[in-house]
Every structure is written in structure tokens, then in C-alpha cells.
N, C-alpha and C. Protein backbone atom coordinates (compact mmCIF):
# COMPACT_ATOMS: atom_id res chain seq x y z
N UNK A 1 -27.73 -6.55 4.64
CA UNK A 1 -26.83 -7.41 3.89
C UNK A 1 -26.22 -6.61 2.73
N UNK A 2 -25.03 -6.74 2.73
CA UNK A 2 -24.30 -5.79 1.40
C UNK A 2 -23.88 -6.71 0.58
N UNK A 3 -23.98 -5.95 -0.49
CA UNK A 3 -24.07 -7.06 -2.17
C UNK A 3 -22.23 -7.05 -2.87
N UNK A 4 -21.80 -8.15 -2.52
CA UNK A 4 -20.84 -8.32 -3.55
C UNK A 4 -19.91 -7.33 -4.47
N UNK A 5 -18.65 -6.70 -4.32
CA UNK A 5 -18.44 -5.92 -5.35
C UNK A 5 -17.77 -6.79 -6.47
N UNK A 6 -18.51 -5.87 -7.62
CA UNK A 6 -18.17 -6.86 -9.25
C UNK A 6 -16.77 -6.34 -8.94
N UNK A 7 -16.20 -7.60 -9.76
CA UNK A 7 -14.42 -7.54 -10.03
C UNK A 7 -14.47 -6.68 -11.26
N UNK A 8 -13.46 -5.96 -11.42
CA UNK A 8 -13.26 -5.25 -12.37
C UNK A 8 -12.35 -5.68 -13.28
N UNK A 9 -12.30 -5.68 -14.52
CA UNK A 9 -11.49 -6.43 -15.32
C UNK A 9 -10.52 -5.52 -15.95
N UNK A 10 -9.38 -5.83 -15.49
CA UNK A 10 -7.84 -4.91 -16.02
C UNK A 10 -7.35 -5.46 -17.32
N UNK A 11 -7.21 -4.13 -18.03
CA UNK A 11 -6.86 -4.40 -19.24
C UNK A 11 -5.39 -4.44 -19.59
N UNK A 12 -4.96 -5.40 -19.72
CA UNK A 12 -3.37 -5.37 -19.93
C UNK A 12 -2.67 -4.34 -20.69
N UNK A 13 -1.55 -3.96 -20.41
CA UNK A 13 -0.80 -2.71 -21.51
C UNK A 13 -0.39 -3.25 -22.55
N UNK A 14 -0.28 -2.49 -23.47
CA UNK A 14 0.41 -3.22 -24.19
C UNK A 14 1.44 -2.25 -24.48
N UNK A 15 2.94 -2.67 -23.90
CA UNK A 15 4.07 -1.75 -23.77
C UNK A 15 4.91 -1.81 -25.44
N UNK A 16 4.72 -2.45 -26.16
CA UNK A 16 5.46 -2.32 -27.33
C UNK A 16 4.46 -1.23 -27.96
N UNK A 17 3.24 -1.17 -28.40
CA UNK A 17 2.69 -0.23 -28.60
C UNK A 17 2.88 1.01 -27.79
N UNK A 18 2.88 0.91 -26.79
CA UNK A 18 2.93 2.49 -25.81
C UNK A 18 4.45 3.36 -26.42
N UNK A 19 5.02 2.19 -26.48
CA UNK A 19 6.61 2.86 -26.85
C UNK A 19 6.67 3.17 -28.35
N UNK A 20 6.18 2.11 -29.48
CA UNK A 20 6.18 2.42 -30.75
C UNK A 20 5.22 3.76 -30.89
N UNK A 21 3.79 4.19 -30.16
CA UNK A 21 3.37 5.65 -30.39
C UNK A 21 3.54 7.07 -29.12
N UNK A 22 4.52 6.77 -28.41
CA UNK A 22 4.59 7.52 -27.48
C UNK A 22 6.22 7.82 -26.74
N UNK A 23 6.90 6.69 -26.31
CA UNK A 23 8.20 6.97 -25.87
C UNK A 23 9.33 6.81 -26.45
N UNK A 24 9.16 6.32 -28.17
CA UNK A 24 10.17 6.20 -28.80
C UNK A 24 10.19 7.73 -29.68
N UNK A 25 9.19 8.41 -29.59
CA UNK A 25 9.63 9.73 -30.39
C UNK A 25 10.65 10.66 -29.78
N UNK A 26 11.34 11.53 -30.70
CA UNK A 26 12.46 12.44 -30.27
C UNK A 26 12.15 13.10 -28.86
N UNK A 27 10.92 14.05 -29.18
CA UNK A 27 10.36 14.73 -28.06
C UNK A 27 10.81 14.07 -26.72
N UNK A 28 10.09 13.13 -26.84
CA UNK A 28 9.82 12.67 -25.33
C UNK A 28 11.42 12.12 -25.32
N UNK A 29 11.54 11.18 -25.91
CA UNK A 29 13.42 11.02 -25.55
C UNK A 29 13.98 12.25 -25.24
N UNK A 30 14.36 13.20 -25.37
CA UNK A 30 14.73 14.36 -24.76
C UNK A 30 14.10 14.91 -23.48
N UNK A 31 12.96 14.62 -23.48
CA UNK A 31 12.24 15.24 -21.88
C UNK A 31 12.60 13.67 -21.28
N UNK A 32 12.78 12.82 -21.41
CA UNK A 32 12.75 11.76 -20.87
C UNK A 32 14.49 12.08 -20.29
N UNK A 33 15.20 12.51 -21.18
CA UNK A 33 16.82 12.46 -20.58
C UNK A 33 17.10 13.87 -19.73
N UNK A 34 16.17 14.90 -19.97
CA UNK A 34 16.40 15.89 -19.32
C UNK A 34 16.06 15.78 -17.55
N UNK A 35 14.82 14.64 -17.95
CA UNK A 35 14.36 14.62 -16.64
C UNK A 35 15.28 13.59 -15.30
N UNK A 36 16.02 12.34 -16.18
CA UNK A 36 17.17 11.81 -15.72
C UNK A 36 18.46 12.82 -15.40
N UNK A 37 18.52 13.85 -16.16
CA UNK A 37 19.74 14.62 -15.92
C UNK A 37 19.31 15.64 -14.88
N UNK A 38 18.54 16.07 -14.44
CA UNK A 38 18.07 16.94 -13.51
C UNK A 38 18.07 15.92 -11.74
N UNK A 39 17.89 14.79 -12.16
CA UNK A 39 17.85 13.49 -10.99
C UNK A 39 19.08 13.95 -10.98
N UNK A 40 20.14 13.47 -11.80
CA UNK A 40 21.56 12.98 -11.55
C UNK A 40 22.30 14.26 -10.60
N UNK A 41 21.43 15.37 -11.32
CA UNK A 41 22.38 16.36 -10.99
C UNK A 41 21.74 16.70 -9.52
N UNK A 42 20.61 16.72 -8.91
CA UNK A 42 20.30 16.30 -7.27
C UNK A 42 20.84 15.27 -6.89
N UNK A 43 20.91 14.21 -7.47
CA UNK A 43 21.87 13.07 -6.14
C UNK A 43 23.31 13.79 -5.18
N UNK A 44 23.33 14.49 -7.31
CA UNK A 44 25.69 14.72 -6.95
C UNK A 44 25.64 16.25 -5.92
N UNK A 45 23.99 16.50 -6.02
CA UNK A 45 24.71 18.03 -5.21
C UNK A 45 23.69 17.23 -3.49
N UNK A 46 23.33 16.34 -3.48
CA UNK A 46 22.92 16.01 -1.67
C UNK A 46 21.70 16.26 -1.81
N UNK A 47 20.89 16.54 -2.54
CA UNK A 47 19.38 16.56 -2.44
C UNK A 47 18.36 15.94 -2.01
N UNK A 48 19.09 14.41 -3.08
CA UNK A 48 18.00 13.17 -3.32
C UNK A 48 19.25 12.37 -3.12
N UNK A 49 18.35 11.41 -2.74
CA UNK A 49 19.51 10.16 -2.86
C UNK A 49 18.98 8.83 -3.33
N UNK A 50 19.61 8.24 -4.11
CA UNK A 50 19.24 6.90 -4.99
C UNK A 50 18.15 5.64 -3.92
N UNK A 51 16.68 5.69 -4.16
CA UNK A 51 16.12 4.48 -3.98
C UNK A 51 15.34 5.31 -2.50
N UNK A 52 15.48 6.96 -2.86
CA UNK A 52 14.54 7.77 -1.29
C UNK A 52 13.49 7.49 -1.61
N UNK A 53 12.42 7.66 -2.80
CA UNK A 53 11.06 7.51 -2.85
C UNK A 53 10.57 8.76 -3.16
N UNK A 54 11.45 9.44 -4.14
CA UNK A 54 11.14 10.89 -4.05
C UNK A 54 11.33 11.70 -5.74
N UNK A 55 10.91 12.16 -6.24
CA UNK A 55 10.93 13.14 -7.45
C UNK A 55 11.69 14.08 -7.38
N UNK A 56 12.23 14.60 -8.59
CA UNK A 56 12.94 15.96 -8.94
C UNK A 56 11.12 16.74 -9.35
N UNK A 57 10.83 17.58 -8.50
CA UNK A 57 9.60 18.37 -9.60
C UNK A 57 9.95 19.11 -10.45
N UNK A 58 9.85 19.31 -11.13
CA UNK A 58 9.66 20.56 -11.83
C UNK A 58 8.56 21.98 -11.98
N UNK A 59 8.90 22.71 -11.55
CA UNK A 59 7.57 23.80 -10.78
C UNK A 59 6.49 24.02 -12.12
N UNK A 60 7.53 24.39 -13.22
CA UNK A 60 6.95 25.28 -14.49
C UNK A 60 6.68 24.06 -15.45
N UNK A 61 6.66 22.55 -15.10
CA UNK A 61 6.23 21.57 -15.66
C UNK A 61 7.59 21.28 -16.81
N UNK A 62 8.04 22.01 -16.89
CA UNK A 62 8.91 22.02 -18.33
C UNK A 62 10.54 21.09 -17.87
N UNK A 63 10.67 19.75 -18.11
CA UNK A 63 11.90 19.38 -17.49
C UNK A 63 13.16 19.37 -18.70
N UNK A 64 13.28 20.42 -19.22
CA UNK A 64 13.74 21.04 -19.81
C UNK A 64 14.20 22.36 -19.16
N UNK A 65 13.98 22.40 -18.40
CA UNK A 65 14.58 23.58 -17.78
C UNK A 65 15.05 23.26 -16.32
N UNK A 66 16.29 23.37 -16.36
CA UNK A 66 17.20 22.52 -15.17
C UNK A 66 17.25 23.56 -13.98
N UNK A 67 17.22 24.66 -14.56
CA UNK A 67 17.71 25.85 -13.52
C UNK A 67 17.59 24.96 -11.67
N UNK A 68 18.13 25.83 -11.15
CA UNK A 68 18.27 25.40 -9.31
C UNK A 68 16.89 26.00 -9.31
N UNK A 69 16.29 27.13 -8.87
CA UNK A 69 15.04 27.62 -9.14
C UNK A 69 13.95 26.93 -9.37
N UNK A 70 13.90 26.27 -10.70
CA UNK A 70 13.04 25.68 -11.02
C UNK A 70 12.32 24.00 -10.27
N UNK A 71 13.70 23.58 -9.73
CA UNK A 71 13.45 22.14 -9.23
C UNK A 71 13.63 21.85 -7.82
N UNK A 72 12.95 20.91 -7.20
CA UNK A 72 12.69 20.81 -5.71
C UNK A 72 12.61 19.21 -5.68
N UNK A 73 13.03 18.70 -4.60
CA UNK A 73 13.13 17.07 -4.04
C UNK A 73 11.89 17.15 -3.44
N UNK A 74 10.31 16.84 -3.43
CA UNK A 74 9.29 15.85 -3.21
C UNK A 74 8.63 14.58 -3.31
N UNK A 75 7.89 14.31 -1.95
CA UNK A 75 7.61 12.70 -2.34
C UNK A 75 6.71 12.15 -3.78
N UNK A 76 6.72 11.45 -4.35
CA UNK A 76 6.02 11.02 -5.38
C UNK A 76 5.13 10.86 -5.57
N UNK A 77 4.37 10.59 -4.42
CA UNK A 77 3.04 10.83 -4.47
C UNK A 77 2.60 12.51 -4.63
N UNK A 78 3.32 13.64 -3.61
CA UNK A 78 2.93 14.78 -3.81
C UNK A 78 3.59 15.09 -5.16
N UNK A 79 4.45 14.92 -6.13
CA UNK A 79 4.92 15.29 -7.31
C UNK A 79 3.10 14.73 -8.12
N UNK A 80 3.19 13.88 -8.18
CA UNK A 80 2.05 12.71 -9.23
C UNK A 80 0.50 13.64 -8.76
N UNK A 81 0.46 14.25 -7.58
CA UNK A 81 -0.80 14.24 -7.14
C UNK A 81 -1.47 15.69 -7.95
N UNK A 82 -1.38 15.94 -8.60
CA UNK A 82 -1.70 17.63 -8.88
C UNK A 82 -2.46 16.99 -10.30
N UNK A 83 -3.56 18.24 -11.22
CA UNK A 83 -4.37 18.01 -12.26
C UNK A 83 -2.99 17.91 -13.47
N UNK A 84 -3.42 17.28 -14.93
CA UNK A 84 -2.68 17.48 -15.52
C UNK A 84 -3.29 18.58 -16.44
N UNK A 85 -4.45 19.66 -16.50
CA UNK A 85 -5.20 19.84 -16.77
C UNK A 85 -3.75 21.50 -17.42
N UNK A 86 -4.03 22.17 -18.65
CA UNK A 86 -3.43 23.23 -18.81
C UNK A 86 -3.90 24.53 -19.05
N UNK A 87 -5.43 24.57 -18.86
CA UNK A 87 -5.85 25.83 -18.84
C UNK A 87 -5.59 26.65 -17.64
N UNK A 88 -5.96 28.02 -17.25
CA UNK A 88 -5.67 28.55 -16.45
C UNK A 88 -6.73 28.45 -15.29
N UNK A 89 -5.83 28.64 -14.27
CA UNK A 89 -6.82 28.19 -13.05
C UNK A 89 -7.19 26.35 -12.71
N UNK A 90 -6.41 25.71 -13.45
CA UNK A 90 -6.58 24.10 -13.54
C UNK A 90 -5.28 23.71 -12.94
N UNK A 91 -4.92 22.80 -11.99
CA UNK A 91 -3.48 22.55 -12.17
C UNK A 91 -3.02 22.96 -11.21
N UNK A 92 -3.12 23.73 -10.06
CA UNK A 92 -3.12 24.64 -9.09
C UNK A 92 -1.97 23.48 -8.30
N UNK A 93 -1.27 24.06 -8.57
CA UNK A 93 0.47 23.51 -7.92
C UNK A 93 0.56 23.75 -6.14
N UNK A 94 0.80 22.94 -5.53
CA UNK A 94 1.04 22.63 -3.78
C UNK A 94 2.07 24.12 -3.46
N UNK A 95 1.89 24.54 -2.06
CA UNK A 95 3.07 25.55 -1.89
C UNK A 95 4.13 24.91 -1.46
């Protein structure tokens, strides 16, 4: 006989806070528009296309750096799936 799994209790976000200490600063507004402008600029050249299910990556993490080089169309799950970890040898990026 197998025992019941306890429900786990989800803690709601609280998105005015997330934004008042995290997405309303300069920083991230700028990586936040760089990373929209790197999208825009794969739709207009045939890459990606609006509502595929898919990421702009960025190889060198930095979406600040637009270069052709640097960025590739993957699914979102394989973009999301890697450590966020920044020491060396952590983080070990898909070929």
C-alpha cells in the first residue's frame, strides 16, 4: 500500500515586489531590451518566427552582445535547461 503524497503549498509571487527590487532597475531594463532587440532582429532576418516556442540564446550569456556569432534560434526548454552556476567548469553549455 503506498502512502499519500503531502500537497505542497505554493507560495504566491509577489510581482510588484519582484519588479520594485529586480526588473525595474536600469541594468536589467537594458538586458531586458537588448534581449527583445536581438528577437526582433531574428524574426526580420527568417530565423524565428513570432509564437515558434523558441529562444534567441545567447552563447557567451551576455545579451548585450548582438553579434550573428554570438546568437542561435533554440527550443526553450534547451535555452532554460543549462546551470546558472559561473564558476569555471559549472554551466557547461549544449553543442
Amino acid at each position: 500500500m503506498t502512502t499519500p503524497k503531502r500537497k505542497r503549498k505554493e507560495k504566491k509571487r509577489d510581482y510588484k515586489r519582484e519588479y520594485a527590487t529586480y526588473h525595474s532597475k536600469d541594468k536589467q531594463k537594458k538586458r531586458r531590451a537588448a534581449r527583445n532587440k536581438s528577437r526582433a532582429q531574428a524574426i526580420k532576418k527568417g530565423t524565428a518566427k513570432k509564437g515558434d516556442g523558441k529562444d534567441v540564446d545567447h552563447k557567451d550569456r551576455n545579451p548585450k552582445n548582438n553579434s550573428s556569432k554570438n546568437k542561435r534560434v533554440v527550443s526553450k526548454s534547451k535555452n532554460r535547461s543549462y546551470s546558472r552556476k559561473k564558476e569555471k567548469g559549472h554551466g557547461k553549455r549544449y553543442a
